[in-house]
PDB file of N, CA and C in Angstrom:
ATOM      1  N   UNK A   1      59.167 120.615 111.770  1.00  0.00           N
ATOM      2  CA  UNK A   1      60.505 120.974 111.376  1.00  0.00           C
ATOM      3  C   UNK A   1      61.425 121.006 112.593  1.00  0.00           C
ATOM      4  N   UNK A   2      61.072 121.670 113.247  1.00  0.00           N
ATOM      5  CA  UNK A   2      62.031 121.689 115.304  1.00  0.00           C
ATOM      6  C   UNK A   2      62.030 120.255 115.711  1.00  0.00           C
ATOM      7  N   UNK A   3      60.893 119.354 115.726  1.00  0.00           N
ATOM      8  CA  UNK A   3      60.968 118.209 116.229  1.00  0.00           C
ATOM      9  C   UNK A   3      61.579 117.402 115.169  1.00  0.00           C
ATOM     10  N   UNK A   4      61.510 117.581 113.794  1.00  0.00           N
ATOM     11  CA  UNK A   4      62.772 116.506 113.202  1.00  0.00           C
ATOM     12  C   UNK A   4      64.431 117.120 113.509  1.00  0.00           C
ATOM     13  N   UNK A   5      64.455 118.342 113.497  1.00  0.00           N
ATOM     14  CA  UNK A   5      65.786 118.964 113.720  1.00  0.00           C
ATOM     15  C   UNK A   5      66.458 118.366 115.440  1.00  0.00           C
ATOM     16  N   UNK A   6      65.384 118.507 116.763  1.00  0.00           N
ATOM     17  CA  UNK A   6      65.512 117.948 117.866  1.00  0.00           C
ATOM     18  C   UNK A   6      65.706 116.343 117.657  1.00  0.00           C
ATOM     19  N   UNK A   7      65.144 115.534 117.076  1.00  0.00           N
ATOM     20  CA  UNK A   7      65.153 114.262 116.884  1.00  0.00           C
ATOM     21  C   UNK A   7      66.771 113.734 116.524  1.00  0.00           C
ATOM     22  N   UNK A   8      67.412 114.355 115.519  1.00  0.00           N
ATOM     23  CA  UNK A   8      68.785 114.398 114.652  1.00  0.00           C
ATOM     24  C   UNK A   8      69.243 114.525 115.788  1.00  0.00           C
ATOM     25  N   UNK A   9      69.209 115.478 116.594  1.00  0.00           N
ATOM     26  CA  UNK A   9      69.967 115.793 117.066  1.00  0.00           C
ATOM     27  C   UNK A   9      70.383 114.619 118.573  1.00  0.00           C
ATOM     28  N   UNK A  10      69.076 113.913 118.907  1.00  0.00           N
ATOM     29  CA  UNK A  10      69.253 113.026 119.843  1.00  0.00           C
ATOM     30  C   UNK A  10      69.642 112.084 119.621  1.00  0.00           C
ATOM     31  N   UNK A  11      69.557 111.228 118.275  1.00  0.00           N
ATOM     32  CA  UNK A  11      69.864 110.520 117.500  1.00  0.00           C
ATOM     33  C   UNK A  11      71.193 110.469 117.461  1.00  0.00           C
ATOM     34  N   UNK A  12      72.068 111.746 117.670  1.00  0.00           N
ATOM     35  CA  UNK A  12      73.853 111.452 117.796  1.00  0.00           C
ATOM     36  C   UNK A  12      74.365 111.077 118.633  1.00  0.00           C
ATOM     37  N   UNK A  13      73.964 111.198 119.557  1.00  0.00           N
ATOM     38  CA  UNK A  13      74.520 110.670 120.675  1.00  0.00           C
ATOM     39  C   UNK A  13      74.809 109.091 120.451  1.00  0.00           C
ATOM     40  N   UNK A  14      73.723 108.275 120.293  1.00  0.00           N
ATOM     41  CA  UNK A  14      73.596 107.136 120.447  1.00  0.00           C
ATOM     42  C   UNK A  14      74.644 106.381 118.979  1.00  0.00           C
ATOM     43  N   UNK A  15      73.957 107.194 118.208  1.00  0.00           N
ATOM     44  CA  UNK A  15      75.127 107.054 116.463  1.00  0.00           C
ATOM     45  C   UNK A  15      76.992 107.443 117.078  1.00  0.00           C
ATOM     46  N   UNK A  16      77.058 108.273 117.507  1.00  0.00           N
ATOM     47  CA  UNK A  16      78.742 108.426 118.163  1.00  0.00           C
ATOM     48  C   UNK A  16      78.801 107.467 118.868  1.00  0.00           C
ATOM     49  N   UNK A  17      78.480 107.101 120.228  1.00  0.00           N
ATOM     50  CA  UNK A  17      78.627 105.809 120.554  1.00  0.00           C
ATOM     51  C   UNK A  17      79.073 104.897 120.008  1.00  0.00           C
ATOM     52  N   UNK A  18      77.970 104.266 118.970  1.00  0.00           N
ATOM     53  CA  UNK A  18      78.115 103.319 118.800  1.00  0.00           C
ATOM     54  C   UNK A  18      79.568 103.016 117.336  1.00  0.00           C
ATOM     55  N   UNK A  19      79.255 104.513 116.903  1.00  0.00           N
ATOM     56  CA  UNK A  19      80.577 104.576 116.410  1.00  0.00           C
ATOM     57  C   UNK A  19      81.900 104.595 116.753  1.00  0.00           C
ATOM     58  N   UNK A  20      82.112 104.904 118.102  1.00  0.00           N
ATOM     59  CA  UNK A  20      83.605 105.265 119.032  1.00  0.00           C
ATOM     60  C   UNK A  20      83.605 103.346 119.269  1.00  0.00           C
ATOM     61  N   UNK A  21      82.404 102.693 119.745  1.00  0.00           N
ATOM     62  CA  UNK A  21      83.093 101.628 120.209  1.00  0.00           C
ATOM     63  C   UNK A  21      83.181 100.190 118.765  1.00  0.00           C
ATOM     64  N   UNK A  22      82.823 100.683 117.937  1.00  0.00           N
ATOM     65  CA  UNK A  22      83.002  99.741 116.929  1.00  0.00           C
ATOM     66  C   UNK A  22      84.759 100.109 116.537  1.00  0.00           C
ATOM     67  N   UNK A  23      85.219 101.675 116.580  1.00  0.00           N
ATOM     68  CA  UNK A  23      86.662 102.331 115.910  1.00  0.00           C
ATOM     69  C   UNK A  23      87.210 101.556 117.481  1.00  0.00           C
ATOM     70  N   UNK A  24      86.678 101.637 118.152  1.00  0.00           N
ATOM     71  CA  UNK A  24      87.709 100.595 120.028  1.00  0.00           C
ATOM     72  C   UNK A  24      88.214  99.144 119.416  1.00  0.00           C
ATOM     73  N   UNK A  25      86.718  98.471 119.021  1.00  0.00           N
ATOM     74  CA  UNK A  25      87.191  97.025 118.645  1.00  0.00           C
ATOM     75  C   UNK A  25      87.916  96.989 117.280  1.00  0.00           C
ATOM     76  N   UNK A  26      87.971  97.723 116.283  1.00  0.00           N
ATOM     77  CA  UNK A  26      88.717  97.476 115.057  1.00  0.00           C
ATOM     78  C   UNK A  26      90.222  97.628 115.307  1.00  0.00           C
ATOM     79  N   UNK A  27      90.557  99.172 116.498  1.00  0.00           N
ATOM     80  CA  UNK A  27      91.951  99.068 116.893  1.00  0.00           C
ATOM     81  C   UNK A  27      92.620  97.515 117.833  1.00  0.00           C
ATOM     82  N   UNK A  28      91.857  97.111 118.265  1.00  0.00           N
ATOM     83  CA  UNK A  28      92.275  95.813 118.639  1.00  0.00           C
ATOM     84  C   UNK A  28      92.550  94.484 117.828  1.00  0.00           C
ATOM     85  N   UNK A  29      91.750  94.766 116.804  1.00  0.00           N
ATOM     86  CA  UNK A  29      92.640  93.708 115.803  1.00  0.00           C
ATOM     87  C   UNK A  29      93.426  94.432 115.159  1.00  0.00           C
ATOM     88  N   UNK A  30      94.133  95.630 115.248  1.00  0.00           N
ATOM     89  CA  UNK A  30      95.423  95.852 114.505  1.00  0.00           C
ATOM     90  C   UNK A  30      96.200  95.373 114.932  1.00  0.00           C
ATOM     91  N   UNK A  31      97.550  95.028 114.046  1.00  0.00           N
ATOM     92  CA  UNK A  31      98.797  94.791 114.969  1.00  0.00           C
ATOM     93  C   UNK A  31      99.570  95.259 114.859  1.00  0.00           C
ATOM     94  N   UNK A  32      99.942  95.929 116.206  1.00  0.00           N
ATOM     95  CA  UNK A  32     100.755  96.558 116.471  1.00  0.00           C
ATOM     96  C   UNK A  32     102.540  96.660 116.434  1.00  0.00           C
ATOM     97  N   UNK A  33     103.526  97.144 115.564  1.00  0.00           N
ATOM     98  CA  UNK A  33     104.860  96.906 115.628  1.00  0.00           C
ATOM     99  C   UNK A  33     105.241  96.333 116.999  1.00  0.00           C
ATOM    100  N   UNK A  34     106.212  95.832 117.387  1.00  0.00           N
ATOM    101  CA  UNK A  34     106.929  95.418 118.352  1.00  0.00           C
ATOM    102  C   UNK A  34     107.941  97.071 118.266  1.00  0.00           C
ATOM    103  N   UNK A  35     108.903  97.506 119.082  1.00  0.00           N
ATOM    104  CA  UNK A  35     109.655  98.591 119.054  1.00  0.00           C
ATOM    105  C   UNK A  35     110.772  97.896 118.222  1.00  0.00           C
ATOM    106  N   UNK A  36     111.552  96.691 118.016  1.00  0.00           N
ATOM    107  CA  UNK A  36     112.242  96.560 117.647  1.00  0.00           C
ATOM    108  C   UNK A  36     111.781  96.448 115.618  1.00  0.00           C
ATOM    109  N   UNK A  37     110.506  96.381 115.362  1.00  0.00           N
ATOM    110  CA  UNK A  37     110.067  96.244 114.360  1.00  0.00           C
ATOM    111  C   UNK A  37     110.149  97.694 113.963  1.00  0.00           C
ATOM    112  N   UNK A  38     109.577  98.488 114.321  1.00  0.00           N
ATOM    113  CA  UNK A  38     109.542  99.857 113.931  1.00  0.00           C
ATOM    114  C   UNK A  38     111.174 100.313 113.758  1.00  0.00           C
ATOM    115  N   UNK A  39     111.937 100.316 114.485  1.00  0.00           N
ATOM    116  CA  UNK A  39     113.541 100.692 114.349  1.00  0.00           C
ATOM    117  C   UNK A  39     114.006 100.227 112.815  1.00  0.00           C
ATOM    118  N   UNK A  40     113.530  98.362 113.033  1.00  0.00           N
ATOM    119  CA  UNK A  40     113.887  97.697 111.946  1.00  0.00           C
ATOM    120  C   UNK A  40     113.393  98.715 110.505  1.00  0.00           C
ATOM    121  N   UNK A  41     111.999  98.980 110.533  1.00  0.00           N
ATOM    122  CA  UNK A  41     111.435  99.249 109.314  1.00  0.00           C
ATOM    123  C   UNK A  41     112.228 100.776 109.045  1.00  0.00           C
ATOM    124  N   UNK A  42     112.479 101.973 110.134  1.00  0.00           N
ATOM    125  CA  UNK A  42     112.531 102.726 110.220  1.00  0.00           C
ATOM    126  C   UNK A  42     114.281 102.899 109.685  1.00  0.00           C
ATOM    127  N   UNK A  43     114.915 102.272 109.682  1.00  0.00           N
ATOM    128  CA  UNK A  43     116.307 101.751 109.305  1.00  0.00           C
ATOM    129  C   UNK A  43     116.156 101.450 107.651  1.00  0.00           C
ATOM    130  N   UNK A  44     115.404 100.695 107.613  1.00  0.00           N
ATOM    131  CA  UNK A  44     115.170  99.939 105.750  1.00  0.00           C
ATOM    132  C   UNK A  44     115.072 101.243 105.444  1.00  0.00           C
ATOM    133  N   UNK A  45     113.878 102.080 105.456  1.00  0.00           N
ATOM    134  CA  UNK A  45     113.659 103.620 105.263  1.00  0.00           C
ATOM    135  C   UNK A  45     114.221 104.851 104.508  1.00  0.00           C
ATOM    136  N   UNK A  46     115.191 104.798 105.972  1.00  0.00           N
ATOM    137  CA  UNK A  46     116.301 105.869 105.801  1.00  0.00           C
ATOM    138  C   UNK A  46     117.542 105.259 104.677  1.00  0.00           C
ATOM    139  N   UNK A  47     118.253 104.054 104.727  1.00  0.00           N
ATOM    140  CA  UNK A  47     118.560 103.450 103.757  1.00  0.00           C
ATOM    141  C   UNK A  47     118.080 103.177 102.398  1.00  0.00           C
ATOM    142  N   UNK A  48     116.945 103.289 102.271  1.00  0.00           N
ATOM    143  CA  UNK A  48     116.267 103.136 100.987  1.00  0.00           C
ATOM    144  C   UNK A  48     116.535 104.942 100.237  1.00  0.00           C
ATOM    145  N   UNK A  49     115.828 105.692 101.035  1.00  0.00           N
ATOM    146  CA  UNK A  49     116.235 107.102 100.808  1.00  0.00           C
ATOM    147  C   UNK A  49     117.633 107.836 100.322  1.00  0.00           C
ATOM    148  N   UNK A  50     118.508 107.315 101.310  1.00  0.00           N
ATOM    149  CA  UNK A  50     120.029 107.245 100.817  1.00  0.00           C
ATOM    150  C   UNK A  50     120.559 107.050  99.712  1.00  0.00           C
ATOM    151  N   UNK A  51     120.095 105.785  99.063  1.00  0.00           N
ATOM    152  CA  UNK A  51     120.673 105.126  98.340  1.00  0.00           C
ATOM    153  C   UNK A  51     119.306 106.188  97.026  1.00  0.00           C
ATOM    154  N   UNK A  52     118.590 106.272  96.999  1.00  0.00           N
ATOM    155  CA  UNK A  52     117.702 106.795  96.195  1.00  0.00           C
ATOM    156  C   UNK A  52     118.092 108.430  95.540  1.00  0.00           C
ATOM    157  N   UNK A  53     118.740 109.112  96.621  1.00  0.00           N
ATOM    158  CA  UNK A  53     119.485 110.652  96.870  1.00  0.00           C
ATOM    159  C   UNK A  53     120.451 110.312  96.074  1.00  0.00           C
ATOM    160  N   UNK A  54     121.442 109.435  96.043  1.00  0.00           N
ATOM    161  CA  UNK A  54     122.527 109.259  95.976  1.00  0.00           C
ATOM    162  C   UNK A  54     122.751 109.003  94.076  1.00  0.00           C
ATOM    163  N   UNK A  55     121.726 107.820  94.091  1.00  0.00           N
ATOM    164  CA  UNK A  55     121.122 107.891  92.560  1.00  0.00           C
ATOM    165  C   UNK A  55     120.483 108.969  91.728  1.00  0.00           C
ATOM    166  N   UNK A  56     119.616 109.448  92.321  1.00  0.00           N
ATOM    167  CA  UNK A  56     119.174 111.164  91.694  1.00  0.00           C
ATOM    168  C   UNK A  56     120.198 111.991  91.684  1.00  0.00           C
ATOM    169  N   UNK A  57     120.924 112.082  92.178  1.00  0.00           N
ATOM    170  CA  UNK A  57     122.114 113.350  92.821  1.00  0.00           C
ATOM    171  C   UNK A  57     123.234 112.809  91.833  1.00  0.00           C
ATOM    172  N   UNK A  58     123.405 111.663  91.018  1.00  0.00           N
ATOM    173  CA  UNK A  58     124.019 111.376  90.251  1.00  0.00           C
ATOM    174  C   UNK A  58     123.792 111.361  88.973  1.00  0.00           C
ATOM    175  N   UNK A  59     122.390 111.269  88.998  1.00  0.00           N
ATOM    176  CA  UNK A  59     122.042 111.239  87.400  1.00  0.00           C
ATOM    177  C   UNK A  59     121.562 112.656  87.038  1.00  0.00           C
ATOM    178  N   UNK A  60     121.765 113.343  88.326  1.00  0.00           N
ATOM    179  CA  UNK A  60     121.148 114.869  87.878  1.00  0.00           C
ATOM    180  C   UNK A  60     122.608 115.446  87.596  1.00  0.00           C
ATOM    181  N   UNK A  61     124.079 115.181  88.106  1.00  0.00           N
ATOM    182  CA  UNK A  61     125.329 115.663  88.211  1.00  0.00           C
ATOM    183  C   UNK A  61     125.588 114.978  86.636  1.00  0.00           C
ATOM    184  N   UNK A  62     125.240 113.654  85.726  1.00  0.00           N
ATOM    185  CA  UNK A  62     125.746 113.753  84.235  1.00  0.00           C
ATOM    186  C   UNK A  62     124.858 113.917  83.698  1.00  0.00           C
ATOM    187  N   UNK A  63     123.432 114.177  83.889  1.00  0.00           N
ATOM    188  CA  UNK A  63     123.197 115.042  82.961  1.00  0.00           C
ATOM    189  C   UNK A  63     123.348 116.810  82.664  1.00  0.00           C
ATOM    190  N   UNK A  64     123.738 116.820  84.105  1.00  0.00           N
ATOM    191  CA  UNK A  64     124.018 118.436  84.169  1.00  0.00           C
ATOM    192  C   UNK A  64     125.034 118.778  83.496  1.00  0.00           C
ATOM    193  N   UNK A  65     126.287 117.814  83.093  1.00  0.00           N
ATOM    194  CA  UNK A  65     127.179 117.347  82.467  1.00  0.00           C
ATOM    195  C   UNK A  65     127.163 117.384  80.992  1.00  0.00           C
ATOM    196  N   UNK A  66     126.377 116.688  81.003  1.00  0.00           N
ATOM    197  CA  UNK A  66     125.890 116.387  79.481  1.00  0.00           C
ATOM    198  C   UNK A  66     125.612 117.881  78.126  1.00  0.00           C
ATOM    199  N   UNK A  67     124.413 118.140  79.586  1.00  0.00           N
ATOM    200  CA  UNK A  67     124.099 119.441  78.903  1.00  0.00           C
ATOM    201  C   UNK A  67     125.346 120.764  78.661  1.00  0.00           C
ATOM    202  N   UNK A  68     126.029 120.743  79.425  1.00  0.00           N
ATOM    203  CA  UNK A  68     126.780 122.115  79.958  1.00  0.00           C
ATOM    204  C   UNK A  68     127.649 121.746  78.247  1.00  0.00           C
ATOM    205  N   UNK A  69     128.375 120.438  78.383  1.00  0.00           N
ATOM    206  CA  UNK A  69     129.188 120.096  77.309  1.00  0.00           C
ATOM    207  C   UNK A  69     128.363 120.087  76.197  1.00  0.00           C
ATOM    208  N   UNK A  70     127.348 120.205  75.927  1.00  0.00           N
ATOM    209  CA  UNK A  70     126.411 120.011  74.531  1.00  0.00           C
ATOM    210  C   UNK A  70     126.083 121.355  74.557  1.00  0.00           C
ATOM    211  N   UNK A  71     126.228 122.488  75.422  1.00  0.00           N
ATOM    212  CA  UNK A  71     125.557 123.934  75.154  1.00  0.00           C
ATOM    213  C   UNK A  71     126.692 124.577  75.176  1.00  0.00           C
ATOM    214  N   UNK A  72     127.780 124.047  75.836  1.00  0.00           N
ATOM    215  CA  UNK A  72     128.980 124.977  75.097  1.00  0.00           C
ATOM    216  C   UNK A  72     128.994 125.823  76.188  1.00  0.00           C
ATOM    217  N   UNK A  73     128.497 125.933  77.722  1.00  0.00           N
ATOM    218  CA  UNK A  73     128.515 126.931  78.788  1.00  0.00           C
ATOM    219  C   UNK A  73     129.518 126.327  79.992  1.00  0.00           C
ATOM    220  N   UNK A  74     130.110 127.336  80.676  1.00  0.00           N
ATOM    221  CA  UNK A  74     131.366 126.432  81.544  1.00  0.00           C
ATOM    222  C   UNK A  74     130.633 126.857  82.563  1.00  0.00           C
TER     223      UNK A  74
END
C-alpha cells in the first residue's frame, strides 16, 4: 500500500512534465492577435453592445409604455 502510494507519487513528476511541455507546444500553434487586431475586435465589441443597450433600453421604454397606458397608472 506505501509503495503503490510512493510509486504515484514519483510517477508525477515525470506525468507534469510531460504535460507542461506538450501545453508549451500547443501554445505555439495558437495565433496570436496582432495589437492592432485586438483594438479592431475590441471596437466591433463595444459597438455591438451599444447598439444592443440602445435596443433593449428601447423596447423596455414602449413596453413600459404600453403597460402604464393599459393599467391605467401615471
Amino acid at each position: 500500500m506505501a509503495n503503490d502510494r510512493l510509486q504515484q507519487v514519483r510517477d508525477i513528476v515525470p506525468q507534469s512534465r510531460q504535460f507542461l511541455t506538450e501545453v508549451v507546444s500547443e501554445l505555439r500553434k495558437v495565433h496570436w492577435p496582432t495589437r492592432q487586431e485586438t483594438v479592431a475586435a475590441t471596437i466591433v465589441v463595444i459597438v455591438v453592445v451599444l447598439i444592443v443597450s440602445l435596443w433593449l433600453g428601447l423596447v423596455d421604454a414602449a413596453v413600459s409604455f404600453v403597460f402604464r397606458q393599459f393599467l391605467g397608472v401615471q
